[in-house]
C-alpha atoms as a PDB file:
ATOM      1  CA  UNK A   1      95.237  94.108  54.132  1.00  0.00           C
ATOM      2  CA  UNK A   2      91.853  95.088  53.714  1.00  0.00           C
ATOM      3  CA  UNK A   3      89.650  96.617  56.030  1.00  0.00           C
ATOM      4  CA  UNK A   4      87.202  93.862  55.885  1.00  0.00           C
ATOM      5  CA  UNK A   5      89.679  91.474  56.812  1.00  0.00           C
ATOM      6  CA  UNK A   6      89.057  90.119  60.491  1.00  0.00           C
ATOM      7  CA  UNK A   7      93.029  91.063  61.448  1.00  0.00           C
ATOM      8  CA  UNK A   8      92.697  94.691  60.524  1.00  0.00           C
ATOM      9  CA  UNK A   9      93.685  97.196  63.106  1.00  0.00           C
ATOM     10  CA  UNK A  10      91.739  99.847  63.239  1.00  0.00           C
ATOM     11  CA  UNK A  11      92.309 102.736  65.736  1.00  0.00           C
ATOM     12  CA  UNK A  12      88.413 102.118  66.759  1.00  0.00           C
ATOM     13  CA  UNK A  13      89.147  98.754  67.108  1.00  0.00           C
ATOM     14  CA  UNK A  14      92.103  98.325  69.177  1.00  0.00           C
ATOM     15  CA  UNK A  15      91.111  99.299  73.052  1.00  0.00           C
ATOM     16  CA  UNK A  16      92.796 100.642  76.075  1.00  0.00           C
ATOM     17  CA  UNK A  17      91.605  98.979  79.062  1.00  0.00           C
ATOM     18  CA  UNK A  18      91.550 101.642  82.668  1.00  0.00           C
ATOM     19  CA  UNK A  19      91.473  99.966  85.895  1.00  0.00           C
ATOM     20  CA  UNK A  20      90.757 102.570  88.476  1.00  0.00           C
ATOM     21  CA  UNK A  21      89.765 101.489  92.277  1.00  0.00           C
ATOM     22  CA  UNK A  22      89.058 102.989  95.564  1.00  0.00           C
ATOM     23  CA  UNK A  23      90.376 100.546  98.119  1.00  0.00           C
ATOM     24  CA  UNK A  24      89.991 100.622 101.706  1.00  0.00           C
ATOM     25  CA  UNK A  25      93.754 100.594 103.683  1.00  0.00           C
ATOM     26  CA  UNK A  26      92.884 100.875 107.152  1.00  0.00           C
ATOM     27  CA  UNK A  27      93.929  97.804 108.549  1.00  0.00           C
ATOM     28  CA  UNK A  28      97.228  95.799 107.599  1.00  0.00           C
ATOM     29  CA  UNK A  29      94.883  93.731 105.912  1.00  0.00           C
ATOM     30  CA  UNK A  30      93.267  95.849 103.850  1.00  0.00           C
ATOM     31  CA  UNK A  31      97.255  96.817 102.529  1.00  0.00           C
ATOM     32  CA  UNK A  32      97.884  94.073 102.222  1.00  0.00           C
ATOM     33  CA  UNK A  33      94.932  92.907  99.946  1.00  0.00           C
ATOM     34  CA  UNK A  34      94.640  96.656  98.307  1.00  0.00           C
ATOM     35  CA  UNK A  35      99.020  95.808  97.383  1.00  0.00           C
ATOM     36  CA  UNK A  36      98.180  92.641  95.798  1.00  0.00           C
ATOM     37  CA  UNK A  37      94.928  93.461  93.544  1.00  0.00           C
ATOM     38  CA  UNK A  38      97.677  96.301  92.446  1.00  0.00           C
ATOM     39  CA  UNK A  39     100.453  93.579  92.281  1.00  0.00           C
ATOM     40  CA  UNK A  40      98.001  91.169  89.714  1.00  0.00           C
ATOM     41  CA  UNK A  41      97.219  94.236  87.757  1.00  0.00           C
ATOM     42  CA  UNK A  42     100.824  94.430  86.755  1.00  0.00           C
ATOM     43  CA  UNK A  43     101.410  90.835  86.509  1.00  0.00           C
ATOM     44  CA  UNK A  44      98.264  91.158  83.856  1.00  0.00           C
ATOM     45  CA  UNK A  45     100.750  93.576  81.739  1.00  0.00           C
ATOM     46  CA  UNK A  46      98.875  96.661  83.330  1.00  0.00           C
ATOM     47  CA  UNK A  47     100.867  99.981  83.701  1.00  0.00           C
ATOM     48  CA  UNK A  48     100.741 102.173  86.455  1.00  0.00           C
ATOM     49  CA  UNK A  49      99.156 105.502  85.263  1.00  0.00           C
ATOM     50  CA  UNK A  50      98.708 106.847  89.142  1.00  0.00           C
ATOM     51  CA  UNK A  51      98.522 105.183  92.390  1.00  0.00           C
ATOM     52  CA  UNK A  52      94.713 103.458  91.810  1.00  0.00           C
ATOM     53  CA  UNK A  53      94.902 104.292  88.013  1.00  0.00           C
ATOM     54  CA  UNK A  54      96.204 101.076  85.834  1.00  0.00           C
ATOM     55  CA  UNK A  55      96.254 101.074  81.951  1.00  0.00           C
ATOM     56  CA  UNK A  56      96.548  98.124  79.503  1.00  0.00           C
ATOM     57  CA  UNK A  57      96.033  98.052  75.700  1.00  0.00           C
ATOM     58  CA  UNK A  58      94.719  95.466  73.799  1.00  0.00           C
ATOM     59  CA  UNK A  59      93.511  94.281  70.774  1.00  0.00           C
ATOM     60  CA  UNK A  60      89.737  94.157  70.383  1.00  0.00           C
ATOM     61  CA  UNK A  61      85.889  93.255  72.726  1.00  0.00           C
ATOM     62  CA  UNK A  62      86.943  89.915  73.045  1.00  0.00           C
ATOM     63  CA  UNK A  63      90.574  90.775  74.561  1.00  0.00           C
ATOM     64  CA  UNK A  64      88.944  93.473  76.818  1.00  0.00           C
ATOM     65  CA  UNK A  65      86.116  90.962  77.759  1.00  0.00           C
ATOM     66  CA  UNK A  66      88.654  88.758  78.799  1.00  0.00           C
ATOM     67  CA  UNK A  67      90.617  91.127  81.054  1.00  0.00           C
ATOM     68  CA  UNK A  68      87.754  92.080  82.799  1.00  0.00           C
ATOM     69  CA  UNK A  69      86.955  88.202  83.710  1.00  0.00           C
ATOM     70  CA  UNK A  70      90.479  88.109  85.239  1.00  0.00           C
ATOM     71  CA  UNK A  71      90.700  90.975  87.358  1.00  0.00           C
ATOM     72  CA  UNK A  72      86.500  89.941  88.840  1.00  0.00           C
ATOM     73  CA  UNK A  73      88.521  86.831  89.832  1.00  0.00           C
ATOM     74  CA  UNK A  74      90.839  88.722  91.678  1.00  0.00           C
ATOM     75  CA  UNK A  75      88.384  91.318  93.959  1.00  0.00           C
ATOM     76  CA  UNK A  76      89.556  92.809  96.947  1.00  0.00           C
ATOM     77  CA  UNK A  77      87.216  91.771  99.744  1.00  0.00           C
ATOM     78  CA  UNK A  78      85.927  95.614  99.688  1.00  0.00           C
ATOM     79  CA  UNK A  79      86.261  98.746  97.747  1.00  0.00           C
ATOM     80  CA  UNK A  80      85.411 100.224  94.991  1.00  0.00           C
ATOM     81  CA  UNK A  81      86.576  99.353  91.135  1.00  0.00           C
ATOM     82  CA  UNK A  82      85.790 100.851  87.536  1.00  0.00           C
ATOM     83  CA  UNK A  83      86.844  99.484  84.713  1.00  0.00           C
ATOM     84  CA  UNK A  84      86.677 101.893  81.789  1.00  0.00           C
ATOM     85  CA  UNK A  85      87.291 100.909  77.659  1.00  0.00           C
ATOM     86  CA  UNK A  86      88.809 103.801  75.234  1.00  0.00           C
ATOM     87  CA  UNK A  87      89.286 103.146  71.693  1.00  0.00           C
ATOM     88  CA  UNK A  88      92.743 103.746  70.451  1.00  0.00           C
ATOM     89  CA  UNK A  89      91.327 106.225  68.684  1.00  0.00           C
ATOM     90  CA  UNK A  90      89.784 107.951  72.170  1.00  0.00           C
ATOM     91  CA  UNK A  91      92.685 107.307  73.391  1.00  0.00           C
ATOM     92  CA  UNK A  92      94.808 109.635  71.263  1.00  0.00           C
ATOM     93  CA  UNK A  93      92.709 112.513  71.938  1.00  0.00           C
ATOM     94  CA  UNK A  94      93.153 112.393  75.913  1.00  0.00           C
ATOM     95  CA  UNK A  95      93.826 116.270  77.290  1.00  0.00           C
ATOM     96  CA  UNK A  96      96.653 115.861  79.582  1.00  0.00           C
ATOM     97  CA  UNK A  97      97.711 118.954  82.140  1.00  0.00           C
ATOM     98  CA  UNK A  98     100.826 118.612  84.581  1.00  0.00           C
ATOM     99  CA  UNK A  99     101.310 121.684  87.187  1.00  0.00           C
ATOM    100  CA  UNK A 100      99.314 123.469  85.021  1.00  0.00           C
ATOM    101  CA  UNK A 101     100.103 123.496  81.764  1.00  0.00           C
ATOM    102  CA  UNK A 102      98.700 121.456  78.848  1.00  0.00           C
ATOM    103  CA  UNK A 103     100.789 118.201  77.834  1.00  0.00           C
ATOM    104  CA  UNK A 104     101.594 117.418  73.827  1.00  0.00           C
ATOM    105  CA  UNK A 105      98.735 114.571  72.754  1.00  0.00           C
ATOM    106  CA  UNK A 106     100.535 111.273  74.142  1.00  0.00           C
ATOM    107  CA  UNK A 107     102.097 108.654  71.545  1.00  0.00           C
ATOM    108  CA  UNK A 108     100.798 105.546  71.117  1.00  0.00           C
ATOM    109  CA  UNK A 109     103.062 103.025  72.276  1.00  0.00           C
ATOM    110  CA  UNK A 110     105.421 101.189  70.024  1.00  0.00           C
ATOM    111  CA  UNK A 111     103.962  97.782  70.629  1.00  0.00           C
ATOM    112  CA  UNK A 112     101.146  98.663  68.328  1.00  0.00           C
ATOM    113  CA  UNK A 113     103.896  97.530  65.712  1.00  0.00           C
ATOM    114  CA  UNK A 114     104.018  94.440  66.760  1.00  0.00           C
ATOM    115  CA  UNK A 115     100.806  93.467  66.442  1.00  0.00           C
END
């Protein structure tokens, strides 16, 4: 496969798509709409990274483009939502600390194979 071949995967090509959101939970409501706008970011193959912090990889603009159509069709009423695109690439070169000490660079995920 050739780098100039439409299908190749490149590292700056692939994309991680991060969905994080600021939504108001005062009223039952607001839960209630706040829980599902979390709910369809998992049904959209979104992982939970923290509470208001979802993460999706996909494969390219047009697949990112696409996700961010979805999810503008599914608003909460109110609130506040930011929708962020890493390269693979970026995405390898996170710095990760947990109760204070520096985490090992995070794996790509083993989906990437299947692709």
């Amino acid at each position: 496969m050739k780098k100039s071949d439409p299908s190749y995967l490149s590292g700056y090509r692939l994309m991680w798509i991060f969905v994080m959101f600021d939504l108001p939970v005062g009223s039952k409501k607001e839960m209630r709409e706040a829980t599902k706008f979390r709910e369809f970011l998992l049904d959209q193959g979104f992982e939970k990274s923290q509470f208001s912090v979802y993460a999706r990889f996909c494969n390219g603009k047009e697949q990112f483009e696409a996700n961010v159509r979805k999810i503008e069709s599914h608003l909460p009423e109110r609130g506040h939502i930011f929708i962020f695109q890493f390269t693979d690439r970026q995405y390898e070169n996170i710095v990760r600390f947990s109760d204070q000490s520096r985490r090992a660079r995070q794996k790509n995920p083993e989906q990437l194979a299947l692709f």
